[in-house]
Protein backbone atom coordinates (compact mmCIF):
# COMPACT_ATOMS: atom_id res chain seq x y z
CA UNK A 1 -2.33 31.15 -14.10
CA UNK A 2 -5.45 30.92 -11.68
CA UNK A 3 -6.34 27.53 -9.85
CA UNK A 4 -8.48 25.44 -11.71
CA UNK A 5 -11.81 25.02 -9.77
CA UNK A 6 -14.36 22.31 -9.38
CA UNK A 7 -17.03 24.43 -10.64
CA UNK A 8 -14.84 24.58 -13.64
CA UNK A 9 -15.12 20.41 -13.71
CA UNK A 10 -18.88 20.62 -12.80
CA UNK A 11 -19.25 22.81 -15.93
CA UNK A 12 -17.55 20.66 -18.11
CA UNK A 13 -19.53 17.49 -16.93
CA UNK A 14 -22.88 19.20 -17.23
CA UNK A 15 -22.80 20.41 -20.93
CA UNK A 16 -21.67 16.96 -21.83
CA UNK A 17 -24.58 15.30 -20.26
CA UNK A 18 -26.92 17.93 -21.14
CA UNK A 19 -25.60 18.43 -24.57
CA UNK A 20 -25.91 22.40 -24.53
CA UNK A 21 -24.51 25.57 -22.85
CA UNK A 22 -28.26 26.22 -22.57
CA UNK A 23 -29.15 23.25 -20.68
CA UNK A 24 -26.43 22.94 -18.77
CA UNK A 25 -27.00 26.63 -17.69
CA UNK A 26 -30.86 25.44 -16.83
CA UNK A 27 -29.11 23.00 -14.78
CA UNK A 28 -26.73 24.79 -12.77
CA UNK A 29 -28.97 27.19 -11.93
CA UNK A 30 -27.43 30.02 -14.13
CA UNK A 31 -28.20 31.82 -17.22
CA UNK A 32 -26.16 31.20 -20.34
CA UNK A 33 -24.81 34.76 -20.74
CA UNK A 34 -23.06 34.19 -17.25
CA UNK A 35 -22.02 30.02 -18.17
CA UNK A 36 -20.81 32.07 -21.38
CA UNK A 37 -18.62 34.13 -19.07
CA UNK A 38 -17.26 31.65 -16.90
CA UNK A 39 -16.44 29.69 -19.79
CA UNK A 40 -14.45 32.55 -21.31
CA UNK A 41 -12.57 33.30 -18.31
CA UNK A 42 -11.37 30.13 -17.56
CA UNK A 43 -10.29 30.10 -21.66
CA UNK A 44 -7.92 33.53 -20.73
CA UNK A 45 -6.79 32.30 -17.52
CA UNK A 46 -5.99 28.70 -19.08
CA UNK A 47 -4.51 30.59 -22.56
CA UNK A 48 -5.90 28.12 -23.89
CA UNK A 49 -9.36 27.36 -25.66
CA UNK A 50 -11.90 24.52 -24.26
CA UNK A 51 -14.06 24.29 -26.45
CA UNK A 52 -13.88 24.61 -30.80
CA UNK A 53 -17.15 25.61 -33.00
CA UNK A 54 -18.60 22.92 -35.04
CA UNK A 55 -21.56 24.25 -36.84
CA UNK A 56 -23.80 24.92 -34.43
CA UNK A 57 -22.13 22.82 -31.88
CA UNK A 58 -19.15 22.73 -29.38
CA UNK A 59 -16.76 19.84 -30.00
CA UNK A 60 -13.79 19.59 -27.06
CA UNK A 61 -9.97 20.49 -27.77
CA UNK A 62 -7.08 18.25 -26.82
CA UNK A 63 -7.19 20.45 -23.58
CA UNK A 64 -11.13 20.33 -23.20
CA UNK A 65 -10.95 16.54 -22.85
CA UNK A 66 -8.32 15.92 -20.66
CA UNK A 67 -10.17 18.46 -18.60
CA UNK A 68 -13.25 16.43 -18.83
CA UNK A 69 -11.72 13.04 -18.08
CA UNK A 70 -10.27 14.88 -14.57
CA UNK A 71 -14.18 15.68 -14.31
CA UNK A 72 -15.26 11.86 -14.47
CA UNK A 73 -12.42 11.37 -12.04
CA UNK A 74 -12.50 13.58 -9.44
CA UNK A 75 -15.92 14.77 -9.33
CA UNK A 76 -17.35 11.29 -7.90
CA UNK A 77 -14.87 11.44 -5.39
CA UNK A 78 -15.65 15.06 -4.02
CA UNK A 79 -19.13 14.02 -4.22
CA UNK A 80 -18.83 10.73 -2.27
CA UNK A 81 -16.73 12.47 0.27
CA UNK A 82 -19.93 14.90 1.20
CA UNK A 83 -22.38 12.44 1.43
CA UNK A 84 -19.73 10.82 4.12
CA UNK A 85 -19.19 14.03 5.99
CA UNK A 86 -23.17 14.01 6.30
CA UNK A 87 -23.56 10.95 7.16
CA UNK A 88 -20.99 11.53 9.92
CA UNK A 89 -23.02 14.83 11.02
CA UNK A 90 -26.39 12.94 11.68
CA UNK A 91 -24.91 10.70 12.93
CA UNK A 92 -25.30 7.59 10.18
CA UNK A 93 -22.76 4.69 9.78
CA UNK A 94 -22.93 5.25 6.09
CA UNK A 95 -23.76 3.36 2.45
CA UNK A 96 -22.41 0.27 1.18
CA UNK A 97 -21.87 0.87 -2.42
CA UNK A 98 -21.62 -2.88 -4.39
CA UNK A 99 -20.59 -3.05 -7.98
CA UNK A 100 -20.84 -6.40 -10.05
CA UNK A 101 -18.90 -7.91 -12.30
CA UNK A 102 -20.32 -11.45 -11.96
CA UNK A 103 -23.52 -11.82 -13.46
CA UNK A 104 -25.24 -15.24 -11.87
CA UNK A 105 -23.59 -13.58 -8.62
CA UNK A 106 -26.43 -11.51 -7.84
CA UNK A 107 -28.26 -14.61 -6.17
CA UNK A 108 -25.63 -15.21 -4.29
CA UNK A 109 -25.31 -11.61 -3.21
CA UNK A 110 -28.83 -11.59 -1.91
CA UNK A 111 -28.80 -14.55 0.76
CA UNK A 112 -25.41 -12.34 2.34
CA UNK A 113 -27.79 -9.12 2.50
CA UNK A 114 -30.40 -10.51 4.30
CA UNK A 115 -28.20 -11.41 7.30
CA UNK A 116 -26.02 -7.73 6.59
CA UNK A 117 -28.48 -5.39 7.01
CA UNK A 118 -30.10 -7.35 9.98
CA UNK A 119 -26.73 -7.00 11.49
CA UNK A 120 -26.17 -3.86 10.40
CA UNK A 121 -29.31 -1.61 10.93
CA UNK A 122 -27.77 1.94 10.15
CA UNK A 123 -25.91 0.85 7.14
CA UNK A 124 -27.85 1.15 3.84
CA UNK A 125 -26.90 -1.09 0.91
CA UNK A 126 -26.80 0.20 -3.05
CA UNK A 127 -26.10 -2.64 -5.77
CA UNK A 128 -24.52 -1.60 -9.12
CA UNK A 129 -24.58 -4.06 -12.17
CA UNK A 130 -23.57 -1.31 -14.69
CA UNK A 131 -19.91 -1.93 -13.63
CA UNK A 132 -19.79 -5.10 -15.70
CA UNK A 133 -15.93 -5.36 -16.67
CA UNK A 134 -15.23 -1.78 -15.57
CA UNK A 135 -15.54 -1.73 -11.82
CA UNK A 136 -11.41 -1.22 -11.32
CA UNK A 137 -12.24 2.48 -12.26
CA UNK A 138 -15.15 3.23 -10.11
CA UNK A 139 -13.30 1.56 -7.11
CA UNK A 140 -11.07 3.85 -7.85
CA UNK A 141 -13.26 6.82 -8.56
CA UNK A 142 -14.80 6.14 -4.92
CA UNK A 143 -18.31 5.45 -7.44
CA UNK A 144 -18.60 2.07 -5.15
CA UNK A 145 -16.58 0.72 -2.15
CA UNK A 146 -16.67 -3.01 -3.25
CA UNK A 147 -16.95 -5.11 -6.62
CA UNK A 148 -18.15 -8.60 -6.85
CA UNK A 149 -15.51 -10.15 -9.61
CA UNK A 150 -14.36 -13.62 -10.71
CA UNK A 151 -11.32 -11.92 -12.15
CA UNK A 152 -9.22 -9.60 -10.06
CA UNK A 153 -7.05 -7.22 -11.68
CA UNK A 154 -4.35 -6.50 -9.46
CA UNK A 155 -3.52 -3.10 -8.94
CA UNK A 156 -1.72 -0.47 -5.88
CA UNK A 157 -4.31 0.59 -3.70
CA UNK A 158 -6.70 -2.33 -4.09
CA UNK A 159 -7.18 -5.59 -1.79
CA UNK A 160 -8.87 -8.70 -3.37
CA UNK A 161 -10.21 -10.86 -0.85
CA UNK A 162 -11.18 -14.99 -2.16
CA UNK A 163 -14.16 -15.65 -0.86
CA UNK A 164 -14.99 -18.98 -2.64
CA UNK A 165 -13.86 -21.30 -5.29
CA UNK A 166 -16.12 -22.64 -7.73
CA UNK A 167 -16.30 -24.73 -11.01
CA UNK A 168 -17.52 -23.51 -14.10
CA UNK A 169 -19.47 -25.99 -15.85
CA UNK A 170 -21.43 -26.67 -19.48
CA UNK A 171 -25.43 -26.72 -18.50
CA UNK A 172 -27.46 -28.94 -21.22
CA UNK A 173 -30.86 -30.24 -21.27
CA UNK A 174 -31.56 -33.60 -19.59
CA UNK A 175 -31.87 -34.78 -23.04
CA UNK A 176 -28.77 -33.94 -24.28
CA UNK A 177 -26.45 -35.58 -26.16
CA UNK A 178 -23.76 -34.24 -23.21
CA UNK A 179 -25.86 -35.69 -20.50
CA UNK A 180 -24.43 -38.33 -17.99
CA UNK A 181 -20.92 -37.24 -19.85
CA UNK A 182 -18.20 -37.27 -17.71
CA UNK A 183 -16.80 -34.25 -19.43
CA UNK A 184 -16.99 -32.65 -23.08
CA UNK A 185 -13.85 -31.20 -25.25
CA UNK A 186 -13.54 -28.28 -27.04
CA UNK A 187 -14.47 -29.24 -30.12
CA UNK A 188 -17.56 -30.98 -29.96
CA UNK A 189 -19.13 -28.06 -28.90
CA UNK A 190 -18.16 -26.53 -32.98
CA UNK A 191 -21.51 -28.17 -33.46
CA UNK A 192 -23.64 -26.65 -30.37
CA UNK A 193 -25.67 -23.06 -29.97
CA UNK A 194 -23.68 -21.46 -27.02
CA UNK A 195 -25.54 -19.26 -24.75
CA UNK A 196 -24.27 -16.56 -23.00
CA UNK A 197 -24.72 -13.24 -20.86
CA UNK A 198 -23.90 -10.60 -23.05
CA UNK A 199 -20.59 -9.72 -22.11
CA UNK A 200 -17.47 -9.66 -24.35
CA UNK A 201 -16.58 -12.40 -26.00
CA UNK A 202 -12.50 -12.71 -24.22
CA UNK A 203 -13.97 -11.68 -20.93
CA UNK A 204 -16.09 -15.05 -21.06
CA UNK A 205 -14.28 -18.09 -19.51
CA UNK A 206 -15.83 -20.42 -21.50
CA UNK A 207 -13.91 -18.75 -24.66
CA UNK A 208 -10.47 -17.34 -23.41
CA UNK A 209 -9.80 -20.89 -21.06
CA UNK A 210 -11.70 -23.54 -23.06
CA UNK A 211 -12.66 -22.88 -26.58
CA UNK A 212 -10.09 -20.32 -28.30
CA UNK A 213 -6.99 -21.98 -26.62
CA UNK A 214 -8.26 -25.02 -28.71
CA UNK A 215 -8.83 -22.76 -32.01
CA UNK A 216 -12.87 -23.64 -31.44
CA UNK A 217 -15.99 -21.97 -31.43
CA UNK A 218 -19.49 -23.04 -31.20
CA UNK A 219 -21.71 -22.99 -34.05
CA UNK A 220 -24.10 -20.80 -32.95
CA UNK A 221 -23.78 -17.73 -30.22
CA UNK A 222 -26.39 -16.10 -28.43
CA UNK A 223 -26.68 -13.47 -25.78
CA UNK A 224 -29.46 -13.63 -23.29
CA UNK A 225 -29.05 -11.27 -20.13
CA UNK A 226 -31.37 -13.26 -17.30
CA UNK A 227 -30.11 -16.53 -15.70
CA UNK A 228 -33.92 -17.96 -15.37
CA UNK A 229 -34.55 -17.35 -19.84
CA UNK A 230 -31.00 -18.51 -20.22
CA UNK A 231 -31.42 -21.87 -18.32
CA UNK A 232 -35.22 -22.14 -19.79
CA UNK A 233 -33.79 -22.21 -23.40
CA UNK A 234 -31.62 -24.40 -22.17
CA UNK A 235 -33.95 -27.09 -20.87
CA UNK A 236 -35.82 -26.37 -23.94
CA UNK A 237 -33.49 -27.59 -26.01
CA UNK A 238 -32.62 -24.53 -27.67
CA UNK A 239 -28.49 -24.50 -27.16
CA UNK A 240 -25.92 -24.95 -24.42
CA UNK A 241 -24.62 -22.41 -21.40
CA UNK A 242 -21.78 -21.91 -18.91
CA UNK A 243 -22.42 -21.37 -15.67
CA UNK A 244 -21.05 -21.66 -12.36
CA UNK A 245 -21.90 -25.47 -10.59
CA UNK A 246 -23.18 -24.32 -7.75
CA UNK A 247 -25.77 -21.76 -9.94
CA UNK A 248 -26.99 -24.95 -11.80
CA UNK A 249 -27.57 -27.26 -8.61
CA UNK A 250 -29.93 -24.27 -7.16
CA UNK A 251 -32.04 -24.65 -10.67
CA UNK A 252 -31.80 -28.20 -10.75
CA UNK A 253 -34.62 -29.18 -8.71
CA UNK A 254 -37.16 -27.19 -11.22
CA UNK A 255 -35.51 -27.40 -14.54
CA UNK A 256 -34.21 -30.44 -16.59
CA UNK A 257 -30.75 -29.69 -16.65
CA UNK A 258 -27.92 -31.41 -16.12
CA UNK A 259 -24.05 -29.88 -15.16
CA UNK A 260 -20.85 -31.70 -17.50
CA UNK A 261 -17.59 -30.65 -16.63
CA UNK A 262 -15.07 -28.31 -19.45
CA UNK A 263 -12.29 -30.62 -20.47
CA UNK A 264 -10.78 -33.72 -18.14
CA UNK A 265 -9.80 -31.14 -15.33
CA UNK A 266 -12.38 -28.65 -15.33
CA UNK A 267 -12.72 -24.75 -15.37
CA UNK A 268 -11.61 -24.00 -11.66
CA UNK A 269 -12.45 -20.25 -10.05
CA UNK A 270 -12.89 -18.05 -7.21
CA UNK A 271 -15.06 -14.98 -6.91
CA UNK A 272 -13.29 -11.68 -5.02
CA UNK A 273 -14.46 -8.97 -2.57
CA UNK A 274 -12.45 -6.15 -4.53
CA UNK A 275 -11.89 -3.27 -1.97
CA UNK A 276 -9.80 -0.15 -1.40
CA UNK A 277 -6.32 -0.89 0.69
CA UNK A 278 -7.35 2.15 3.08
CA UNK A 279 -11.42 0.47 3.62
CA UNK A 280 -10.64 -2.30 4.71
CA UNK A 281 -10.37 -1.71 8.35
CA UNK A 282 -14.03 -0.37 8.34
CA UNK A 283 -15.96 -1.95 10.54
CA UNK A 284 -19.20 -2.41 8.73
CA UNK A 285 -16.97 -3.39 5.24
CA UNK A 286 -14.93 -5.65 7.12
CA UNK A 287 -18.08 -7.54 8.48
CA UNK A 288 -19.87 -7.73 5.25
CA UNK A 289 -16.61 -9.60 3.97
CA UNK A 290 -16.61 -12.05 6.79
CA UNK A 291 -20.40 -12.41 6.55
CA UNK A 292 -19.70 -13.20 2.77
CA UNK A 293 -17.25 -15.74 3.23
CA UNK A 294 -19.34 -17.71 5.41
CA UNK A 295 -22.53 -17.53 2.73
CA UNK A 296 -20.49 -19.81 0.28
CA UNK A 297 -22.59 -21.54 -2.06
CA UNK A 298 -21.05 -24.53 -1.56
CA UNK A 299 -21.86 -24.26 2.21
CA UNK A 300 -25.84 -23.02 1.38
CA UNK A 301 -25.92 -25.74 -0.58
CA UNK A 302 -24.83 -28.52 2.00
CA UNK A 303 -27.05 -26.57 4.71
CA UNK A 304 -30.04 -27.18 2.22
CA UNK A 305 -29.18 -30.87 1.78
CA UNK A 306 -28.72 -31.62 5.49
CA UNK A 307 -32.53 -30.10 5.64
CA UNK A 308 -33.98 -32.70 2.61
CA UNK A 309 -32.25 -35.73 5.26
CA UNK A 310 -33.69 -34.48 8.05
């Protein structure tokens, strides 16, 4: 049997995104008759077929999609590993890829860039938020070289670094019923509209450590993907949210909102630097994580305070 190739992989990957042998033949540059051909030979060498007719389309065999799932895999990482090897040849540091699985992180994230790429003048930053629950994968498919995540999944080959603790609270309207509680239960929130981000349902805290352990759910769920429209609603009266403490004392000022604790003890957690067991010796990933640990919330949000008593 011949070696598979990585044009074989690029092939694969380009009539799935293009949707034809046509268009992906436009794409790579070649015409269809010779896509045709390379198609077919890999088919003999394989003994195998890739592809099955249906009706005017292609539809993958068992083989064709295992194939194409070693595409998704190992494409990103040839790929990443060029634009490395360039960077090395001109001379460039290299590119920070971020991924996000925390949504109301991404204000946090922004007063630890400022300070990074000051520090760092020949390191460029790139911020993903498409990785939302799914960033284990593209650590591991080298498709970004840290994720943001308040739920670590702990696996060989990856390093999750605390870098600080936080309390997940219920945000209501200054007018609220909830307001100037010392903490709400489960159950009286069967009568409230919950708002959320949109993100599954047992990947929200909120659900899988307050509410379903209880048998509970709220009346009324919505799904609202900005923090600002999320806490507006909320000051308007319009439902209930869950958000990190320190999030809601940065909106505070502005908005008529008040933070009431999840049950007697509270929803306690940390967010995580997720990185690669080999990256972490880098010098310009190693500093972002130290620069990160010392941009806590909780410490931006005494530094601001100190300010006001001055």
């Amino acid at each position: 049997m011949e070696t598979l190739e990585r044009v074989h992989l690029r092939l694969l990957r380009e009539v799935e995104q293009q949707g034809s042998l046509t268009a992906a033949a436009k794409r790579l540059g070649l015409t269809q008759s010779a896509l045709s051909h390379t198609v077919r030979k890999l088919e003999q060498q394989l003994g195998l077929p890739i592809w099955e007719r249906e009706g005017r389309g292609l539809r993958l065999t068992s083989a064709g999609r295992y194939l194409m799932a070693l595409s998704k895999r190992l494409l990103p990482q040839f790929e990443h590993a060029e634009h490395v090897l360039s960077q090395f040849a001109s001379g460039e540091r290299g590119t920070l890829r971020i991924g996000m699985e925390c949504h109301p992180c991404y204000q946090w994230l922004l007063k630890v860039v400022e300070p990074y790429l000051h520090a760092f003048p020949d390191v460029d930053l790139d911020v993903k938020q498409r990785f939302q629950f799914g960033g284990i994968g593209a650590l591991f498919g080298h498709e970004i070289d840290m994720l943001v995540t308040p739920d670590p999944l702990r696996r060989k080959g990856l390093h999750f670094e605390p870098v600080f603790d936080y309390e997940q609270v219920l945000v209501v309207a200054k007018e609220h019923a909830f307001a100037g509680r010392a903490y709400v239960s489960p159950a009286e929130l069967e009568q409230e509209t919950l708002i959320t981000y949109p993100v599954e349902v047992e990947r929200l805290d909120i659900y899988s450590q307050f509410l379903l352990p209880a048998g509970c759910v709220p009346k009324q769920h919505k799904t609202i993907e900005t923090t600002d429209i999320m806490l507006q609603m909320v000051a308007g009266g319009r439902g209930v949210a869950a958000l990190p403490k320190w999030l809601v004392a940065e909106y505070q000022p502005q908005m008529r909102i008040v933070p009431v604790r999840l049950g007697r003890h509270g929803i306690l957690k940390q967010i995580f630097l997720g990185l690669r067991s080999a990256d972490i010796e880098i010098d310009y990933i190693a500093a972002f994580v130290k620069l990160a640990r010392g941009q806590s919330p909780r410490a931006t949000t005494r530094a601001k305070g100190t300010r006001r008593e001055r």
